[in-house]
C-alpha atoms as a PDB file:
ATOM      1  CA  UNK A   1      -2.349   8.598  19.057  1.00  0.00           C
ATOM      2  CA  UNK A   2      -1.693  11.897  19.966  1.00  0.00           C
ATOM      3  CA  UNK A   3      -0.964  14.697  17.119  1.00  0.00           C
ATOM      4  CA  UNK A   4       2.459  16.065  16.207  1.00  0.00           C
ATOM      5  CA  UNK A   5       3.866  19.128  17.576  1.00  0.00           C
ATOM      6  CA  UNK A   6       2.522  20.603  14.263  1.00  0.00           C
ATOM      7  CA  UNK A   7      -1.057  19.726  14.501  1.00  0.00           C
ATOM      8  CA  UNK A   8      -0.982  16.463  12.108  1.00  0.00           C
ATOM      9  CA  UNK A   9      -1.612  13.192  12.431  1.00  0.00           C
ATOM     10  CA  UNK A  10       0.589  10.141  11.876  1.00  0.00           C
ATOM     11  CA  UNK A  11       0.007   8.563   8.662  1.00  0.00           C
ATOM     12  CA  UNK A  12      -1.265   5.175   8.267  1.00  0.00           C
ATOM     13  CA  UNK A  13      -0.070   3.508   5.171  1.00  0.00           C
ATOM     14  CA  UNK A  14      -2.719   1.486   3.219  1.00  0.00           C
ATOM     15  CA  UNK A  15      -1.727  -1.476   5.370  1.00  0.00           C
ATOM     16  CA  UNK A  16      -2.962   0.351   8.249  1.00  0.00           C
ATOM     17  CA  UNK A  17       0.624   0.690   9.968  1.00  0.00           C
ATOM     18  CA  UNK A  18       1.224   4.032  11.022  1.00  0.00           C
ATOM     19  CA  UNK A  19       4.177   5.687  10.135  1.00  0.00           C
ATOM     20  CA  UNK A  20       5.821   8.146  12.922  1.00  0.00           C
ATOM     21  CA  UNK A  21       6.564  11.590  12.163  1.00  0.00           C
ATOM     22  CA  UNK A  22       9.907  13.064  11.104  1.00  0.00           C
ATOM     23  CA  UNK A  23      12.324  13.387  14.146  1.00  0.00           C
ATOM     24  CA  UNK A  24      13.451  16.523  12.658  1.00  0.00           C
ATOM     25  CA  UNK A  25      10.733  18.537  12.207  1.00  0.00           C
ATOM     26  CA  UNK A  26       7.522  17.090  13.155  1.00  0.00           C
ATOM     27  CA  UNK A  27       5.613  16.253   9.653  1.00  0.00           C
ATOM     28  CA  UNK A  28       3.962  13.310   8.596  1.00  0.00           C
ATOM     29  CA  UNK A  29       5.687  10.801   6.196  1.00  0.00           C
ATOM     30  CA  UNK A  30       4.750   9.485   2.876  1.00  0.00           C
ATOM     31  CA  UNK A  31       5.846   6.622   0.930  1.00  0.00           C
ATOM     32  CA  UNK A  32       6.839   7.196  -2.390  1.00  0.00           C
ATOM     33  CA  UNK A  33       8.747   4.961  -5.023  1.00  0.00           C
ATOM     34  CA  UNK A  34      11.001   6.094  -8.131  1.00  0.00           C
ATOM     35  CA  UNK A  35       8.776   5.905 -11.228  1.00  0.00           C
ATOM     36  CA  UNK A  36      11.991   6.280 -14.360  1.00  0.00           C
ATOM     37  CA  UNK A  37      15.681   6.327 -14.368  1.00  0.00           C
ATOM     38  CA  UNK A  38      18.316   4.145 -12.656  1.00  0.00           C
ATOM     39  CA  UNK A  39      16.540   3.951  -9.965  1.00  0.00           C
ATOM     40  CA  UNK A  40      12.710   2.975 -11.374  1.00  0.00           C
ATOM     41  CA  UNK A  41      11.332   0.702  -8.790  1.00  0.00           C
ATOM     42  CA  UNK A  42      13.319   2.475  -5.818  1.00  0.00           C
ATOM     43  CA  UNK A  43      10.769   2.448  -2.688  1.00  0.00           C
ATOM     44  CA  UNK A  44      11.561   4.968   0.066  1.00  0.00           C
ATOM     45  CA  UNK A  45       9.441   7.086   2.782  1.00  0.00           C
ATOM     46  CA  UNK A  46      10.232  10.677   3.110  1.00  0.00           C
ATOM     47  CA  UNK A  47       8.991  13.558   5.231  1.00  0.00           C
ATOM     48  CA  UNK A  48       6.225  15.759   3.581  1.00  0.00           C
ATOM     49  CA  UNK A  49       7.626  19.218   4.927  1.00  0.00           C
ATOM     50  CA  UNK A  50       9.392  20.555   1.498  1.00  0.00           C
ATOM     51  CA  UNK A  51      12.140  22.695   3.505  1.00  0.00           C
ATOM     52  CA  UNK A  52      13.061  19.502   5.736  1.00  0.00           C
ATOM     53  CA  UNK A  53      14.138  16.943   2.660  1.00  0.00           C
ATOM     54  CA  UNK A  54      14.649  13.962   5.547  1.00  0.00           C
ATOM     55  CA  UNK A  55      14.179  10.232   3.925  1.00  0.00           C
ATOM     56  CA  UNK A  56      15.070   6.845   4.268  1.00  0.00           C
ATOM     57  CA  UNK A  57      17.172   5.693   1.286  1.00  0.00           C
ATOM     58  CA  UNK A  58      16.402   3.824  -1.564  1.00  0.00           C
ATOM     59  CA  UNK A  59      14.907  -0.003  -1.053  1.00  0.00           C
ATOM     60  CA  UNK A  60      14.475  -2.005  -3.756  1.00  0.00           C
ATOM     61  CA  UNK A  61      12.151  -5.131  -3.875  1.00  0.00           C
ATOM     62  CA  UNK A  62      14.116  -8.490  -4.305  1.00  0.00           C
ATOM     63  CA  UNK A  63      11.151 -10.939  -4.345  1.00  0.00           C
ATOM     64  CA  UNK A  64       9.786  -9.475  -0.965  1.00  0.00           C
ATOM     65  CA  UNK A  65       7.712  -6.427  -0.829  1.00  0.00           C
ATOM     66  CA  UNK A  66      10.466  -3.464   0.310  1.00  0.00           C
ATOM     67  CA  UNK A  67       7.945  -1.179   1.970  1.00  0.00           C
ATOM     68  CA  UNK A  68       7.750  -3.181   5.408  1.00  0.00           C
ATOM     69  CA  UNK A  69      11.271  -2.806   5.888  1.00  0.00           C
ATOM     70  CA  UNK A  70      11.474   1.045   5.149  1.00  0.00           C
ATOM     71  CA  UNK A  71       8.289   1.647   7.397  1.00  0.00           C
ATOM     72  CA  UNK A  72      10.301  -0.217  10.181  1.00  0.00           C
ATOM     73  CA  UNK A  73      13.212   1.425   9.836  1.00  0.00           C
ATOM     74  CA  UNK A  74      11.220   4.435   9.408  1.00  0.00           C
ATOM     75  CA  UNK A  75      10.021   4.367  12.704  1.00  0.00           C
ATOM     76  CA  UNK A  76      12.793   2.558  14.626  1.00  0.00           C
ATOM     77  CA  UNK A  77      15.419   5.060  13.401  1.00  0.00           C
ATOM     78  CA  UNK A  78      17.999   6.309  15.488  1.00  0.00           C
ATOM     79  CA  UNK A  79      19.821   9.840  14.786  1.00  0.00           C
ATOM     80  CA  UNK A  80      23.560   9.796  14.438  1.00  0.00           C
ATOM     81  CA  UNK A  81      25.439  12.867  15.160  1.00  0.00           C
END
């Protein structure tokens, strides 16, 4: 796996997949899930870089784990214009 234009590494997640970096601007992603509010038990992946603000949106977990799904569509994304 070669690095990102930025020097970094694509993360893998703690199942081992590895999650591709943000089309946008090159950072590594990082899961994350809502902890309070509405939406408390909201899984999504975002990119790290704090000016960028890409992410997937919201997944919630209906008896199946939701985090396989967002790191798929993570990485099989396709930009709209």
């Amino acid at each position: 796996m070669g690095a990102s234009m930025y020097g970094k590494e694509p993360r893998a997640d703690r199942d081992g997949v590895t999650m591709l970096p943000c089309p946008f601007c090159g950072y590594p992603a990082e899961e994350g899930q809502i902890a309070d509010g509405d939406d408390a038990g909201g899984h999504f992946i975002q990119c790290t870089n704090g000016m960028c603000g890409v992410s997937t949106p919201l997944q919630f977990s209906c008896g199946e784990d939701a985090r396989p799904l967002l790191r798929e569509r993570w990485n099989n994304r396709k930009i709209r214009y």
